[in-house]
Protein backbone atom coordinates (compact mmCIF):
# COMPACT_ATOMS: atom_id res chain seq x y z
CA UNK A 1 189.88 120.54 64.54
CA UNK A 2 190.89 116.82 64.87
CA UNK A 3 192.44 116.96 61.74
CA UNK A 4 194.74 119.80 62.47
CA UNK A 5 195.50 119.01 65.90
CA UNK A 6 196.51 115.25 63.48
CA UNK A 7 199.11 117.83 61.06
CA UNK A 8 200.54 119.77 64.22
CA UNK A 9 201.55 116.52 65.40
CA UNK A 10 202.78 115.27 62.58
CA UNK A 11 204.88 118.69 61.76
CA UNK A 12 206.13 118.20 65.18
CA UNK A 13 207.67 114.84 64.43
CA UNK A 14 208.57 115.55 60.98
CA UNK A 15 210.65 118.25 62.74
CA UNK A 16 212.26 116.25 65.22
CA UNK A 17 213.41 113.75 62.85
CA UNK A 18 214.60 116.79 60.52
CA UNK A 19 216.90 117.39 64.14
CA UNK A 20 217.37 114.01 64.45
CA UNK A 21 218.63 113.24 60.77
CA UNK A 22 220.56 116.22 60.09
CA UNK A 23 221.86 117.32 63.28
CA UNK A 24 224.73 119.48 62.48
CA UNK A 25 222.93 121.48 59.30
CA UNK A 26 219.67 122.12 61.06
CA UNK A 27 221.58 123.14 64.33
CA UNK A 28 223.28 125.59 62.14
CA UNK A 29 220.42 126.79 60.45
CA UNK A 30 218.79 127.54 64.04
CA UNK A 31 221.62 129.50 64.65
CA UNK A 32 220.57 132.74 63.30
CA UNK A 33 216.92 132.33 65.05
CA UNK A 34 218.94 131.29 68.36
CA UNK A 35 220.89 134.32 68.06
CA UNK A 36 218.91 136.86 67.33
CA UNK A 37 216.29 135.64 70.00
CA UNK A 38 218.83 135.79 72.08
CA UNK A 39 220.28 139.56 71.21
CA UNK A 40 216.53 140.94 71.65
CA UNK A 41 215.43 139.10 75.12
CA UNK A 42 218.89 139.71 76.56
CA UNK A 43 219.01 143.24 75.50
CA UNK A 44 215.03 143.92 77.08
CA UNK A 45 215.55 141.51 80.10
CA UNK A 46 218.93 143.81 80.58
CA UNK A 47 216.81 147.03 79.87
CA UNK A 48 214.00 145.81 82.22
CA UNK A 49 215.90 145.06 84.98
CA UNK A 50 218.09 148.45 84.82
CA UNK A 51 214.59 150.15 85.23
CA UNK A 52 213.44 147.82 87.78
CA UNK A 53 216.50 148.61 89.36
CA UNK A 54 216.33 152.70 89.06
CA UNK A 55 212.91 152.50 90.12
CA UNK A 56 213.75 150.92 93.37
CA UNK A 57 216.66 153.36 93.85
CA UNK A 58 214.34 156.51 93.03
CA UNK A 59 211.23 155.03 94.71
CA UNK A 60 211.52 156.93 98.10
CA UNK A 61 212.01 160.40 96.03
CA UNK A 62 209.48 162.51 94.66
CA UNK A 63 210.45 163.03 90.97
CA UNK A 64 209.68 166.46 91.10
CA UNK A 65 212.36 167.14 93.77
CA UNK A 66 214.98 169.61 92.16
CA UNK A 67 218.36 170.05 93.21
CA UNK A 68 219.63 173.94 92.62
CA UNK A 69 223.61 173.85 92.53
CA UNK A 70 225.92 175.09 90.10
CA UNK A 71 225.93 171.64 87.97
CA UNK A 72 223.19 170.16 85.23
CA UNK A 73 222.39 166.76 85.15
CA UNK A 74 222.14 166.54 81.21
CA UNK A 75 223.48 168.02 78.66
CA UNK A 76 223.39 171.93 78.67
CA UNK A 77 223.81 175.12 76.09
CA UNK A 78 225.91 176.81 78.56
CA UNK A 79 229.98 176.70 77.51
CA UNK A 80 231.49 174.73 79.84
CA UNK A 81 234.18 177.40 80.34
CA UNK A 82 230.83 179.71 81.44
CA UNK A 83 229.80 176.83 83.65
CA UNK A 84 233.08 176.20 85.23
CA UNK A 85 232.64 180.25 86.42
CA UNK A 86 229.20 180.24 88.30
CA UNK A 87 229.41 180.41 92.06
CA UNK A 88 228.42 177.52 94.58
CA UNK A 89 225.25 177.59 95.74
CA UNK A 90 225.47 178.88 99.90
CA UNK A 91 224.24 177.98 103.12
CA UNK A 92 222.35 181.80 103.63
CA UNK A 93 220.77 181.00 100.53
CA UNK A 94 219.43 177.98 101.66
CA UNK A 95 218.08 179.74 104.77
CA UNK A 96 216.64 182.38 102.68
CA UNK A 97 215.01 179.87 100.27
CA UNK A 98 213.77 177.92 102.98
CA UNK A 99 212.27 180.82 104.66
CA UNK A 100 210.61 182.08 101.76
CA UNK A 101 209.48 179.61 99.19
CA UNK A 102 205.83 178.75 98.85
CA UNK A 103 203.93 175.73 97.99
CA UNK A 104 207.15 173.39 99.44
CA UNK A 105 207.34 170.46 101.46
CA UNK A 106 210.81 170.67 102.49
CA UNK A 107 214.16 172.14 101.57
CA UNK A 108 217.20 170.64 102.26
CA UNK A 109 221.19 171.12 102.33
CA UNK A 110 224.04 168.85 101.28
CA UNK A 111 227.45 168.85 100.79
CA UNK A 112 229.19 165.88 98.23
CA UNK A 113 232.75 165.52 99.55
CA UNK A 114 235.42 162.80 99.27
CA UNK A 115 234.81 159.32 100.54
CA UNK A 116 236.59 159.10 104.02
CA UNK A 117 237.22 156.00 106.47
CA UNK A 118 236.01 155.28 110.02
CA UNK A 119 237.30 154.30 112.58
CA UNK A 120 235.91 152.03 116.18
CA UNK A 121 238.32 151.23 118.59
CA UNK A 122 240.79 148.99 116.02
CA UNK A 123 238.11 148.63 113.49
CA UNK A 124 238.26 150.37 110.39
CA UNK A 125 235.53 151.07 107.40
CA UNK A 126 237.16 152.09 104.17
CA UNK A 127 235.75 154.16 101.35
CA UNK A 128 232.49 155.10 102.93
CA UNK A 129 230.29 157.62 101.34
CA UNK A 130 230.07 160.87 103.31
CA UNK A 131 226.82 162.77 103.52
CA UNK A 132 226.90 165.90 104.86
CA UNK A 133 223.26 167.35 105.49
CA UNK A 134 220.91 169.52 106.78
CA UNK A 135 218.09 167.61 109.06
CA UNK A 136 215.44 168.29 106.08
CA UNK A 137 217.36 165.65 103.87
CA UNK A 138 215.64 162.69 106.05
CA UNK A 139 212.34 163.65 104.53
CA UNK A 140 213.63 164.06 101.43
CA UNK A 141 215.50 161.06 100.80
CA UNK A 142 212.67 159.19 102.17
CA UNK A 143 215.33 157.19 104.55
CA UNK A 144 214.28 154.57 106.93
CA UNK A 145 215.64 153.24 110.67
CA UNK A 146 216.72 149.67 111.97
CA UNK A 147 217.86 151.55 115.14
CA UNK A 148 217.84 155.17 116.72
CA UNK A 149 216.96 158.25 114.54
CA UNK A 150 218.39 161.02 111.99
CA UNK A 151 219.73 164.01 113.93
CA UNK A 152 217.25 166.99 114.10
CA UNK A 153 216.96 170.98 113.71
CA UNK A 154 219.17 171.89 116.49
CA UNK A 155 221.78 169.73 116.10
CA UNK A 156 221.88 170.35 112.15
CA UNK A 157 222.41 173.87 112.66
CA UNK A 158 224.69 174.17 115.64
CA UNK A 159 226.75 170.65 113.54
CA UNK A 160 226.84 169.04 116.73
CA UNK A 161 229.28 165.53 116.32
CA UNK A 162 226.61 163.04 115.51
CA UNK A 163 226.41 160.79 112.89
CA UNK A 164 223.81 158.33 111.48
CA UNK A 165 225.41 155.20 110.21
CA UNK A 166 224.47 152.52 107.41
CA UNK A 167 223.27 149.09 107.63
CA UNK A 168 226.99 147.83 106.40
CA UNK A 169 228.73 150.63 107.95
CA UNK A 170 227.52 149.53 111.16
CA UNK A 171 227.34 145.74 110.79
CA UNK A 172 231.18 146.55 109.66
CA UNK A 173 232.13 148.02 112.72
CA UNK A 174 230.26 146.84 115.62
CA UNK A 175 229.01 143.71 114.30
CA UNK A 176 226.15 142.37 116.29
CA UNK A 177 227.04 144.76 119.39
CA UNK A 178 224.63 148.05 119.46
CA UNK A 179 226.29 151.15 118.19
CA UNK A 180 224.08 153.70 119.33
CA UNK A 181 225.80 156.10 121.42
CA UNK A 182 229.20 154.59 120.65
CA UNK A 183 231.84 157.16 119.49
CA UNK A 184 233.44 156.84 116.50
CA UNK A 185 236.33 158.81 114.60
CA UNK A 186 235.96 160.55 111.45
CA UNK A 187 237.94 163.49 110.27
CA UNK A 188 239.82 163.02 113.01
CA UNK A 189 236.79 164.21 115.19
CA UNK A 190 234.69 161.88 117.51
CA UNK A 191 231.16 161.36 116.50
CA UNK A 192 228.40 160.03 118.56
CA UNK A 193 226.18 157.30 116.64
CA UNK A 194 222.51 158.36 117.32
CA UNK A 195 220.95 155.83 114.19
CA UNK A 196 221.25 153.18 111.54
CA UNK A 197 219.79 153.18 108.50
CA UNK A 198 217.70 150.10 107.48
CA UNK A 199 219.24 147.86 104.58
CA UNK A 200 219.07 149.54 101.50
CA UNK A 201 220.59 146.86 99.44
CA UNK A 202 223.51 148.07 95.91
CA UNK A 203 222.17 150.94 94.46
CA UNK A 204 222.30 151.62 90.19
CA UNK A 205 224.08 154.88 90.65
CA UNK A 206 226.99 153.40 92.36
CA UNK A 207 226.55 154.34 96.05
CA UNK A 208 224.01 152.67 98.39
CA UNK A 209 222.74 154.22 101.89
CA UNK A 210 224.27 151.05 103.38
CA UNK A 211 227.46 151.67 102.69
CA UNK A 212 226.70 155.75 103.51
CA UNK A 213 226.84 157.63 106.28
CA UNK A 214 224.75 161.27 107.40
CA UNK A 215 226.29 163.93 108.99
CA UNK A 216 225.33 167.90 109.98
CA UNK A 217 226.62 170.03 107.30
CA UNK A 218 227.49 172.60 109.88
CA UNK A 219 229.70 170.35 111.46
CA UNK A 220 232.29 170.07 108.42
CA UNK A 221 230.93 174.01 107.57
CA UNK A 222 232.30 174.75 111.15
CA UNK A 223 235.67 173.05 110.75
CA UNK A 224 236.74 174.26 106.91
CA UNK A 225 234.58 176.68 106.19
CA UNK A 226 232.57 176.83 102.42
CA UNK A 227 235.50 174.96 100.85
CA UNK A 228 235.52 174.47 97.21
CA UNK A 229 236.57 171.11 97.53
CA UNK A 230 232.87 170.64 98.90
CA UNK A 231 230.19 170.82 96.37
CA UNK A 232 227.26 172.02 98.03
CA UNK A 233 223.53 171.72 96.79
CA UNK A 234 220.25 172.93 97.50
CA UNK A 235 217.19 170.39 97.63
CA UNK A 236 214.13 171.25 97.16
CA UNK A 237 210.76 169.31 97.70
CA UNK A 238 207.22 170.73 96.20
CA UNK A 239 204.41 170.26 97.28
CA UNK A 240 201.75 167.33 95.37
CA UNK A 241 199.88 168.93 92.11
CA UNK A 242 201.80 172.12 91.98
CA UNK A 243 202.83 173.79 88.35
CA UNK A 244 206.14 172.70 88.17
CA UNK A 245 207.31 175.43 85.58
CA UNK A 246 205.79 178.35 87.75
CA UNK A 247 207.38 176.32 90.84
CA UNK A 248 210.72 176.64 89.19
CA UNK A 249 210.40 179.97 87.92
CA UNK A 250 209.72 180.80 91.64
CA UNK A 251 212.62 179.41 92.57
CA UNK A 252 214.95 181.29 90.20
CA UNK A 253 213.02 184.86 90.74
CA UNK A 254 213.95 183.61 94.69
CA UNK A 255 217.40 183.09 94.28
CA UNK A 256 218.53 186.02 91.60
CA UNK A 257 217.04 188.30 94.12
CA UNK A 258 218.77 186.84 97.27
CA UNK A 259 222.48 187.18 94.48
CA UNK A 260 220.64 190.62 93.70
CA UNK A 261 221.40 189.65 90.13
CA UNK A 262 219.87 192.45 87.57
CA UNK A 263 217.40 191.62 85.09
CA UNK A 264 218.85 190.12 81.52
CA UNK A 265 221.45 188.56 83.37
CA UNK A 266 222.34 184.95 82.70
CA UNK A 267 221.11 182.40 85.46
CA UNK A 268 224.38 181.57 87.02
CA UNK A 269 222.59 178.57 88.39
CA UNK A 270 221.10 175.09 87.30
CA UNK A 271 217.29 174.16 88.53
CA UNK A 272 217.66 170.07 87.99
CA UNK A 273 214.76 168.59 88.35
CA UNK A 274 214.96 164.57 89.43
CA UNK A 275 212.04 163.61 86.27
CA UNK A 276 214.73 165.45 83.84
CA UNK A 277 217.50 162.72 84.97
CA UNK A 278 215.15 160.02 85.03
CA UNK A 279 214.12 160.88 81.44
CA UNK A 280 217.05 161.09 80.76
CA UNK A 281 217.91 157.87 81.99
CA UNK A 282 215.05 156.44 80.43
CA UNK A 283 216.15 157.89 76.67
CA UNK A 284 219.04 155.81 77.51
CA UNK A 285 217.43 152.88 77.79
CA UNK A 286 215.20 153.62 74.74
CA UNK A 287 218.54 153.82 72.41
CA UNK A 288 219.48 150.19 74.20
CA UNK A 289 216.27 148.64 73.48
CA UNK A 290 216.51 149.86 69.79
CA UNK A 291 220.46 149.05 69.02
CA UNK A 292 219.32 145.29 70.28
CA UNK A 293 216.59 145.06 67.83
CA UNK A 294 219.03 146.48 65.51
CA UNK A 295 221.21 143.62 65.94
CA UNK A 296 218.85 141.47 66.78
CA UNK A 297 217.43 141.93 63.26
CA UNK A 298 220.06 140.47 61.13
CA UNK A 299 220.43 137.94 63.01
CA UNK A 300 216.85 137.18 62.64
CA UNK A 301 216.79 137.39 59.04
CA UNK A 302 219.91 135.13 58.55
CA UNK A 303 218.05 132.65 60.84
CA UNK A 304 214.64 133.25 58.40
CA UNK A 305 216.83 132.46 54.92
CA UNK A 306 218.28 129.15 57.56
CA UNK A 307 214.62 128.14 58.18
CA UNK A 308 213.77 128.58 54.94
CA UNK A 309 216.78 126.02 53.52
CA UNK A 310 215.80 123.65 55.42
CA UNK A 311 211.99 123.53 54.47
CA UNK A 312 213.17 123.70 50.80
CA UNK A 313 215.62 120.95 51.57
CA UNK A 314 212.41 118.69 53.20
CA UNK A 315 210.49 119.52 50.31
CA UNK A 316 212.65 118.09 47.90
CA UNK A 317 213.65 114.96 49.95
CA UNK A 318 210.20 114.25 50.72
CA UNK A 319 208.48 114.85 47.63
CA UNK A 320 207.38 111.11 46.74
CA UNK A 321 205.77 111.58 50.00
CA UNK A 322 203.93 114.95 49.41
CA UNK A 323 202.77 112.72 45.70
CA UNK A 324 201.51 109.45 47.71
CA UNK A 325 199.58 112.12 50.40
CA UNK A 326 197.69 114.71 47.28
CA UNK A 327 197.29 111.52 45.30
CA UNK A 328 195.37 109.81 47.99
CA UNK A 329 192.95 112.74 48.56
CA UNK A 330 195.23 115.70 50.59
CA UNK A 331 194.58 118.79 49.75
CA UNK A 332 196.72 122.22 48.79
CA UNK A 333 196.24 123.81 52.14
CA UNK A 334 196.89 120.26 53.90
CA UNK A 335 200.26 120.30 52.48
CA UNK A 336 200.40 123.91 52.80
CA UNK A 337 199.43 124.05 56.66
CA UNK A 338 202.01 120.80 57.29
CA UNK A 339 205.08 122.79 56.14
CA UNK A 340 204.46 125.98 57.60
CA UNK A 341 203.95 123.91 60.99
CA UNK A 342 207.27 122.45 60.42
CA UNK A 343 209.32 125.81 59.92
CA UNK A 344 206.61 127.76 63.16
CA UNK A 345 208.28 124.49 65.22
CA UNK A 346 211.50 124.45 64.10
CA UNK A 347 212.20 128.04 64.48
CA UNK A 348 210.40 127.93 67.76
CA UNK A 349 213.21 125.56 68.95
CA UNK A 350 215.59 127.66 68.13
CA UNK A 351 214.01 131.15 69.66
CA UNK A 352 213.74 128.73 72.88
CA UNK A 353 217.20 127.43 73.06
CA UNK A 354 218.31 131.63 72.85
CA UNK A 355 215.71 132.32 75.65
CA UNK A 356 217.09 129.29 77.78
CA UNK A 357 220.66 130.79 76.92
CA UNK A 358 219.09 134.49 78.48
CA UNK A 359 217.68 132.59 81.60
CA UNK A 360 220.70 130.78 82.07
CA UNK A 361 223.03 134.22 82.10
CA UNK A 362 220.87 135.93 83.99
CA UNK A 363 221.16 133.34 86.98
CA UNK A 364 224.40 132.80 86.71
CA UNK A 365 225.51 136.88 87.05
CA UNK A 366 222.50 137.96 89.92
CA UNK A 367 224.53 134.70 91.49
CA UNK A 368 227.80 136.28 91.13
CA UNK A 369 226.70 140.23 91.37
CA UNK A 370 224.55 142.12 94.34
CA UNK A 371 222.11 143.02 91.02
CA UNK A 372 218.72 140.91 90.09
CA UNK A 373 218.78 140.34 85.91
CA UNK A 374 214.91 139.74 85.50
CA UNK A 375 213.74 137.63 82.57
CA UNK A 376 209.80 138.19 82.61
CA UNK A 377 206.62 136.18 80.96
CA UNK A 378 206.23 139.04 78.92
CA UNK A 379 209.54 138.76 77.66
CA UNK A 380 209.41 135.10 77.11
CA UNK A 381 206.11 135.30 75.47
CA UNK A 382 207.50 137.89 73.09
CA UNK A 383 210.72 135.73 71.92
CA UNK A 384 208.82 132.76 71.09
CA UNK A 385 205.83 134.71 68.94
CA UNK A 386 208.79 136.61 67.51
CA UNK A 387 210.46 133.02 67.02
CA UNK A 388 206.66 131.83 65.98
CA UNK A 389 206.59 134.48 63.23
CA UNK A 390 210.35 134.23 61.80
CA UNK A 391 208.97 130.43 61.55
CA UNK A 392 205.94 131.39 59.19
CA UNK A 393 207.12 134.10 57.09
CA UNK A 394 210.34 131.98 56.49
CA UNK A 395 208.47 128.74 55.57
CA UNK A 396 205.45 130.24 53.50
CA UNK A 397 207.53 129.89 50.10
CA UNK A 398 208.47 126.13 50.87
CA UNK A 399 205.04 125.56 51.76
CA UNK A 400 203.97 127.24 48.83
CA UNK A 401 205.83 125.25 46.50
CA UNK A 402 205.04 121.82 48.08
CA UNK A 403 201.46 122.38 47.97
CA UNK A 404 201.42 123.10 44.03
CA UNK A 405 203.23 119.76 43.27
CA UNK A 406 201.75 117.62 40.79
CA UNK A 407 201.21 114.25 42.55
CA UNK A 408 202.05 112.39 39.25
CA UNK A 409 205.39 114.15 38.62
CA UNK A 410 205.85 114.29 42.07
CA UNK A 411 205.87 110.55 42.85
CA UNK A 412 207.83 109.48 39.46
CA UNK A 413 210.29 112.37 40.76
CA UNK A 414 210.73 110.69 44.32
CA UNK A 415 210.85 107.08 42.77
């Protein structure tokens, strides 16, 4: 053990001289193993945090919550001239689904409509995210209160003029003064704050609840009527261990008959289902992770044939050496095992220099953006065994080739 604890050290400093000596063509000959550790560990640490991220987002939603509108999520079979033809979903539909689905938590209404701007006294919020919604949809989104409450039942279906704000819609307009029961105008309406949301923080899908605010669906239902420039959908929440495929078979059987569509007909509808998108989402993520170790790859194997030049290179300059070691009593694998060291360090230096690289990008741009860039242990660990490897596959040959000198010809060669 003493003896090759003795050989890593002496790898170690036969490496650092090999730096030290030949700065500019071992740097180079890093470069491939610096890159392509780089490539793979930014390309998972990117990947990683994009899920960490979704799953933060999605974390208050049950993932079997489906959304029945006249959109998919994904890709669909359907002609898009056929899609562009099916009807809205409507609010009686939502009362009749509501009324008679079984085996469901919840079922909820909600309008997506323009972004609009608020307005307190001379204070004005631009580009806010409107959220029209039936008083199920506080359940369902799982939402949360620094002040006041979401509006309920009755004043969801008669749309009374109440409004629940955001943490930066509120901190935007009142500042540190209390908003509840402050009137605000929206639509050219006044609306009477009765909540705020807690802080949310940027979400991956663009909008955030801080920078959203909830509204009764009736209320904008009341003043233009089932307009197509609102896109209304139906939310649905099941209830824990159900059959999901008899749930949403249920739920088509359900609507056709409220439509009193006849059998064979077409579903003019689509039954999303939030684990589809976040499969989706997650195949995304799957083609990132394998397009980095794609490119990660060649980069790789350019920095195994640089490893391997170098440990050539340090055979031949320090062959006299390798002849004075075998001739005083070192054997094969001593010589074998002190090479391969050398390349496992040397490319291990370079796979760190790419991970200090990711570390140093990912601080720098969760500095500069509202968005966390995570660069784990397990990640870290895997670019330097990956690193570790690249080291030992590339310097076996060298190592090879040094051990089966001939200490005789070797030491008249290096003479």
């Amino acid at each position: 053990m003493i003896v090759y604890l003795r050989l890593l050290k002496e790898s170690l400093s036969f490496a650092i001289n090999a730096l030290r000596n030949n700065k500019l063509r071992t740097l180079l000959s890093l470069l491939g193993v610096t890159i392509g550790i780089f490539s793979i560990i930014a390309v998972l640490a990117a990947v990683d945090s994009l899920d960490k991220k979704i799953t933060k987002d999605l974390s208050s939603l049950d993932k079997n919550t489906i959304y029945l509108m006249k959109f998919s999520f994904g890709p669909s079979e359907i002609p898009q001239w056929k899609r562009e033809q099916f009807p809205n979903v409507k609010y009686d539909e939502y009362v009749g689904l509501k009324n008679s689905m079984n085996n469901t938590d919840q079922v909820g209404y909600q309008l997506f409509v323009n972004r609009e701007s608020l307005k307190y006294d001379s204070k004005t919020v631009s580009d806010v995210n409107i959220i029209p919604s039936s008083s199920e949809m506080v359940n369902i989104d799982g939402l949360s209160f620094d002040k006041g409450r979401f509006y309920n039942e009755s004043e969801s279906n008669s749309g009374s003029p109440v409004i629940v704000l955001g943490y930066d819609i509120a901190n935007g307009l009142f500042g540190t003064s209390d908003p509840l029961g402050k009137n605000i105008r929206l639509y050219g309406q006044r609306f009477t704050v009765i909540g705020v949301m807690s802080k949310q923080g940027a979400g991956f899908f663009g909008d955030s609840n801080d920078t959203s605010v909830y509204l009764p669906a009736n209320f904008l239902r009341r003043m233009y009527g089932d307009s197509d420039a609102m896109t209304p959908v139906i939310v649905l929440k099941p209830q824990k261990g159900i059959d999901m495929d008899a749930y949403k078979a249920e739920v088509a059987q359900k609507l056709r008959a409220i439509r009193g569509m006849k059998a064979g007909e077409m579903d003019n509808f689509f039954i999303n289902v939030l684990s589809g998108f976040t499969n989706f989402i997650d195949g995304i993520l799957g083609q990132m992770n394998f397009v980095g170790w794609i490119i990660s790859g060649f980069s790789l194997l350019v920095g195994g044939f640089g490893i391997a030049n170098i440990m050539f290179v340090s055979v031949k300059e320090r062959t006299n050496l390798i002849g004075i070691q075998k001739s005083l009593g070192a054997k094969n694998k001593f010589i074998l095992f002190q090479f391969l060291f050398e390349a496992v360090i040397l490319s291990v230096i370079g796979g760190i220099i790419g991970l200090l690289m990711v570390w140093g990008i990912a601080f720098a741009l969760t500095k500069l953006l509202d968005f966390e860039f995570v660069l784990s242990l397990g990640n870290i660990i895997l670019g330097t065994g990956l690193a570790a490897f690249i080291g030992l596959v590339s310097g076996i040959l060298p190592a090879i080739s040094a051990a089966k000198l001939d200490p005789v010809e070797a030491i008249r060669t290096g003479m």
